[in-house]
Structure formats: C-alpha cells, structure tokens
C-alpha atoms as a PDB file:
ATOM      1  CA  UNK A   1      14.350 -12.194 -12.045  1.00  0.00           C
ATOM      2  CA  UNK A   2      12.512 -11.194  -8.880  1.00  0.00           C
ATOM      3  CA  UNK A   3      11.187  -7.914  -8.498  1.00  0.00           C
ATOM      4  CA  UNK A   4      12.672  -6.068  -4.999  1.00  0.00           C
ATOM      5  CA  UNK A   5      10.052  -3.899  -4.212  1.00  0.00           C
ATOM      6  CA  UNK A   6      10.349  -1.047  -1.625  1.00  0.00           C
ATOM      7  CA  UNK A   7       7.911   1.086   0.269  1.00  0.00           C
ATOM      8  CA  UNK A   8       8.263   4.450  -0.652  1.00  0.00           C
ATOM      9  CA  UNK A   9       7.813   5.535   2.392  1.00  0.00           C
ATOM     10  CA  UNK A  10       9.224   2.992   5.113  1.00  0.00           C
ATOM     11  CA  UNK A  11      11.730   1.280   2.563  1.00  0.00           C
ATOM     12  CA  UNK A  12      10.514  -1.982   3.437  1.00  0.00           C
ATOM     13  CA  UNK A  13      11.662  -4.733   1.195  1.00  0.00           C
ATOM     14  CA  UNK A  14       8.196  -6.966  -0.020  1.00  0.00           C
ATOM     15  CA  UNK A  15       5.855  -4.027   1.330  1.00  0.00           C
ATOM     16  CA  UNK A  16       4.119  -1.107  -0.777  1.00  0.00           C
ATOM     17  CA  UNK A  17       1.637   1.061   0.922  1.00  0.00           C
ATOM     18  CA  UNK A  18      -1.847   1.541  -1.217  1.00  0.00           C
ATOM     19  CA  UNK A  19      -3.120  -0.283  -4.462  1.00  0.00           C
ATOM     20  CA  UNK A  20      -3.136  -1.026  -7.856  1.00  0.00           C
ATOM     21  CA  UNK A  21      -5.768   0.872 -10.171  1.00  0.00           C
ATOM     22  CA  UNK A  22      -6.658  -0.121 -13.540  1.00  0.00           C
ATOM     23  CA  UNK A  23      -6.721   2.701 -16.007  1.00  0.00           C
ATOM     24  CA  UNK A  24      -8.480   2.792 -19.534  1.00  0.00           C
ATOM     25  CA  UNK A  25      -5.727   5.040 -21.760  1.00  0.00           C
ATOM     26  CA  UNK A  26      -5.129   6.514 -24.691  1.00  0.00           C
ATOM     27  CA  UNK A  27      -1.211   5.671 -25.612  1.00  0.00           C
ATOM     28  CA  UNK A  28      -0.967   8.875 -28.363  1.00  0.00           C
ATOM     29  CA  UNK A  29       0.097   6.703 -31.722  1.00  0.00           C
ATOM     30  CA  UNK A  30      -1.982   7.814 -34.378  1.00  0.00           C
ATOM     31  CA  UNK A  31      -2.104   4.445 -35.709  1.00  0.00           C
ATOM     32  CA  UNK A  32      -3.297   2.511 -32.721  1.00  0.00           C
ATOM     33  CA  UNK A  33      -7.011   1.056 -32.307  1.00  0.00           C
ATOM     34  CA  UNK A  34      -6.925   3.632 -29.407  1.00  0.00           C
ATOM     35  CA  UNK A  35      -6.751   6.930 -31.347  1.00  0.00           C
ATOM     36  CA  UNK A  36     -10.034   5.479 -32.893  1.00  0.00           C
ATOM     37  CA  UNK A  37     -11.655   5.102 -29.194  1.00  0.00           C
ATOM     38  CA  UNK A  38     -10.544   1.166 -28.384  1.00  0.00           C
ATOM     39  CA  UNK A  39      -8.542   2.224 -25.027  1.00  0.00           C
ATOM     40  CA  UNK A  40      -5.906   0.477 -23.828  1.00  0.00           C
ATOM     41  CA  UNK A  41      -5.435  -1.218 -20.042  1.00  0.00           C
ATOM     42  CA  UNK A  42      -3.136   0.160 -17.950  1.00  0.00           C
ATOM     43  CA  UNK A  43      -1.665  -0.027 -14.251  1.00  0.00           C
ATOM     44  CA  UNK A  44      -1.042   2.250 -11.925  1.00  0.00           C
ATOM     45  CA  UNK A  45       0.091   2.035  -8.336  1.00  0.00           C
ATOM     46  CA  UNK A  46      -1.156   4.864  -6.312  1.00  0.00           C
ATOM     47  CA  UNK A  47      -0.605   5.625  -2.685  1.00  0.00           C
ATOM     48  CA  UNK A  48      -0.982   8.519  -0.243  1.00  0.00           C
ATOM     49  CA  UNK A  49       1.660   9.985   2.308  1.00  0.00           C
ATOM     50  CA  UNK A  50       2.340  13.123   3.916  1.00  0.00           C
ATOM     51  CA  UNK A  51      -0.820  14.240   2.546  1.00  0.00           C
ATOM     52  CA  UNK A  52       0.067  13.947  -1.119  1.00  0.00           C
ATOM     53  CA  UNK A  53      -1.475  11.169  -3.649  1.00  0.00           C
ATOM     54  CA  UNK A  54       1.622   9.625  -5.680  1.00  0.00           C
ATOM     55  CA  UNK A  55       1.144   7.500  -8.505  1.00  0.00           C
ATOM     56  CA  UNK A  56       3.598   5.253 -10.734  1.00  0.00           C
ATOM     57  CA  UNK A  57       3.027   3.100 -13.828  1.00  0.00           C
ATOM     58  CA  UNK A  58       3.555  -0.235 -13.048  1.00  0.00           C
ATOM     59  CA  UNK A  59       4.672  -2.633 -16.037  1.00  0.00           C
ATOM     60  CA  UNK A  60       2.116  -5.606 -16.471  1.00  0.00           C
ATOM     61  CA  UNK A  61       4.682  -8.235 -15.520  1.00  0.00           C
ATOM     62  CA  UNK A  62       5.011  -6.335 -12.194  1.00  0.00           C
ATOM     63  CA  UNK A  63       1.247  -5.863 -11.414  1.00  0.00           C
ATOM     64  CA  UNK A  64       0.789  -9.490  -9.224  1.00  0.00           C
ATOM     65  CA  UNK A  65       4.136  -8.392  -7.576  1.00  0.00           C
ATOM     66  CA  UNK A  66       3.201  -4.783  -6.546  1.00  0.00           C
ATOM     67  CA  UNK A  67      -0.685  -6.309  -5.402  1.00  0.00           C
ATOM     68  CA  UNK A  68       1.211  -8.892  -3.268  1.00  0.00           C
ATOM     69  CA  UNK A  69       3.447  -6.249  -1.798  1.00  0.00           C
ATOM     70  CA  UNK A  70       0.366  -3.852  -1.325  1.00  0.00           C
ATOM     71  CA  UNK A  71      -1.510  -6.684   0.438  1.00  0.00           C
ATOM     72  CA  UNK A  72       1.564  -7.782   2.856  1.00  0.00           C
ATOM     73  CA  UNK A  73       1.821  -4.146   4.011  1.00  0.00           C
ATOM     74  CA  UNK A  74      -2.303  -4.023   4.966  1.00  0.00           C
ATOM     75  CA  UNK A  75      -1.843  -7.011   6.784  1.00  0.00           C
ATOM     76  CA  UNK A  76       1.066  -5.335   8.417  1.00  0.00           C
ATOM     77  CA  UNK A  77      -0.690  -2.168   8.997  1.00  0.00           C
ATOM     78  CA  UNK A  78      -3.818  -4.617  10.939  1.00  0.00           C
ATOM     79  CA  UNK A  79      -0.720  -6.257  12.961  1.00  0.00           C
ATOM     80  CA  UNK A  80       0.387  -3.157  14.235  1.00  0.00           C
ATOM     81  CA  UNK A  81      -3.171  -1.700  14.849  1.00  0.00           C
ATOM     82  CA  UNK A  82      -3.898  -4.923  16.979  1.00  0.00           C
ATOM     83  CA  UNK A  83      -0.484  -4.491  18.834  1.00  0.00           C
ATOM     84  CA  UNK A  84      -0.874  -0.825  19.564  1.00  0.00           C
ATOM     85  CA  UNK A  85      -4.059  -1.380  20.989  1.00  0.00           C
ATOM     86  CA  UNK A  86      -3.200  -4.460  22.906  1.00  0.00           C
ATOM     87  CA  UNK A  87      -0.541  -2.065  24.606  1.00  0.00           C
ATOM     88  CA  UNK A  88      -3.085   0.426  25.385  1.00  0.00           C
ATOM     89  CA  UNK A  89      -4.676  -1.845  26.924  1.00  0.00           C
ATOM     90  CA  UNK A  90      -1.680  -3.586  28.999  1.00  0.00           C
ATOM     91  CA  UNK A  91      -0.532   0.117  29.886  1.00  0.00           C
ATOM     92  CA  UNK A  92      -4.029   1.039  31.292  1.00  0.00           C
ATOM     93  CA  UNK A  93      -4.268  -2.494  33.275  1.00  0.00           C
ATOM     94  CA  UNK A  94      -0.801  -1.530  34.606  1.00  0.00           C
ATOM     95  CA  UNK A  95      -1.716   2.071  35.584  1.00  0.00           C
ATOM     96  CA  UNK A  96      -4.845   0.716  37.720  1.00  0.00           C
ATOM     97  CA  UNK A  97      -3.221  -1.743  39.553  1.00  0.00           C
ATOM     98  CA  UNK A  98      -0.637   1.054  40.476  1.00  0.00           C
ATOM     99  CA  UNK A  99      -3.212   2.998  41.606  1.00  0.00           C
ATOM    100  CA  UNK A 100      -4.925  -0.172  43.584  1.00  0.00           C
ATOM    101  CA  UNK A 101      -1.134  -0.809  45.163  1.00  0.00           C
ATOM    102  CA  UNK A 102      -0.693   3.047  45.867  1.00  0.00           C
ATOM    103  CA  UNK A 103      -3.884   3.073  47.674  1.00  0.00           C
END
C-alpha cells in the first residue's frame, strides 16, 4: 500500500514541509534493554508553521516516504523562490521601459 502523504499546511499530496529527526528513546517497558540504558531509534517528523514547531512519530516503514515527501517540497520551495524572483525581475524590466516610453 502506498502511503498518501499531505502537507500539513498546504495539503499537498507527495509534499511535507521540514525533516525527519532521529531520536534515541526510552519506550517505558520495564523489561526492555532500554530501561537498562540501550535506547531505542526512533523517528520523528518535525516542521515549523505559523510560528509553532510540530512534531509526529513517523512509523519506520514510513520514514523513506516522509524524507521523499520532505525533499520534493524543498525543491518546490527553490522553484518558487527562483520564480518569484524571476518576476521581480520581469516586473522591474517592465516598469523601466514604461518609464523610458513615458518619457
């Protein structure tokens, strides 16, 4: 089955803003290797909007998924930079030659 993944905060399909961070945890069973200091790998997928830091668990299966999806929406994010400022650019081109035909 393949994962649909959503941005939380553009609810893009195949796009997740931020990253995946490996944690070293302690999973609370009294008989596990951790409770004896041996910590256990886990993955968390943290991102930042509106100001806030937001975090989720992400399963182990779904870790390649959610770093694919969190690379696809950088390389979005560098698209759009590049567009906006190729349209600053177009727009201030456009604005002298108005001012060179206005003259």
């Amino acid at each position: 089955m393949k994962l649909k993944l959503m941005d939380p905060a553009t609810k893009m399909p195949g796009l997740q803003p931020g990253h995946v961070q490996k944690r070293r945890v302690k999973c609370g069973k009294t008989n596990c290797r951790c409770a004896h200091g041996k910590l256990h790998d886990a993955f968390y997928h943290v991102w930042h909007a509106e100001g806030r830091r937001f975090q989720r668990y992400v399963q182990r299966s779904q870790v390649d998924d959610i770093r694919a999806a969190c690379e696809a929406h950088r390389a979005l994010q560098i698209q759009l930079r590049a567009g906006r400022a190729e349209y600053r650019h177009t727009l201030a081109r456009t604005r002298e030659l108005f001012r060179m035909i206005s003259l």
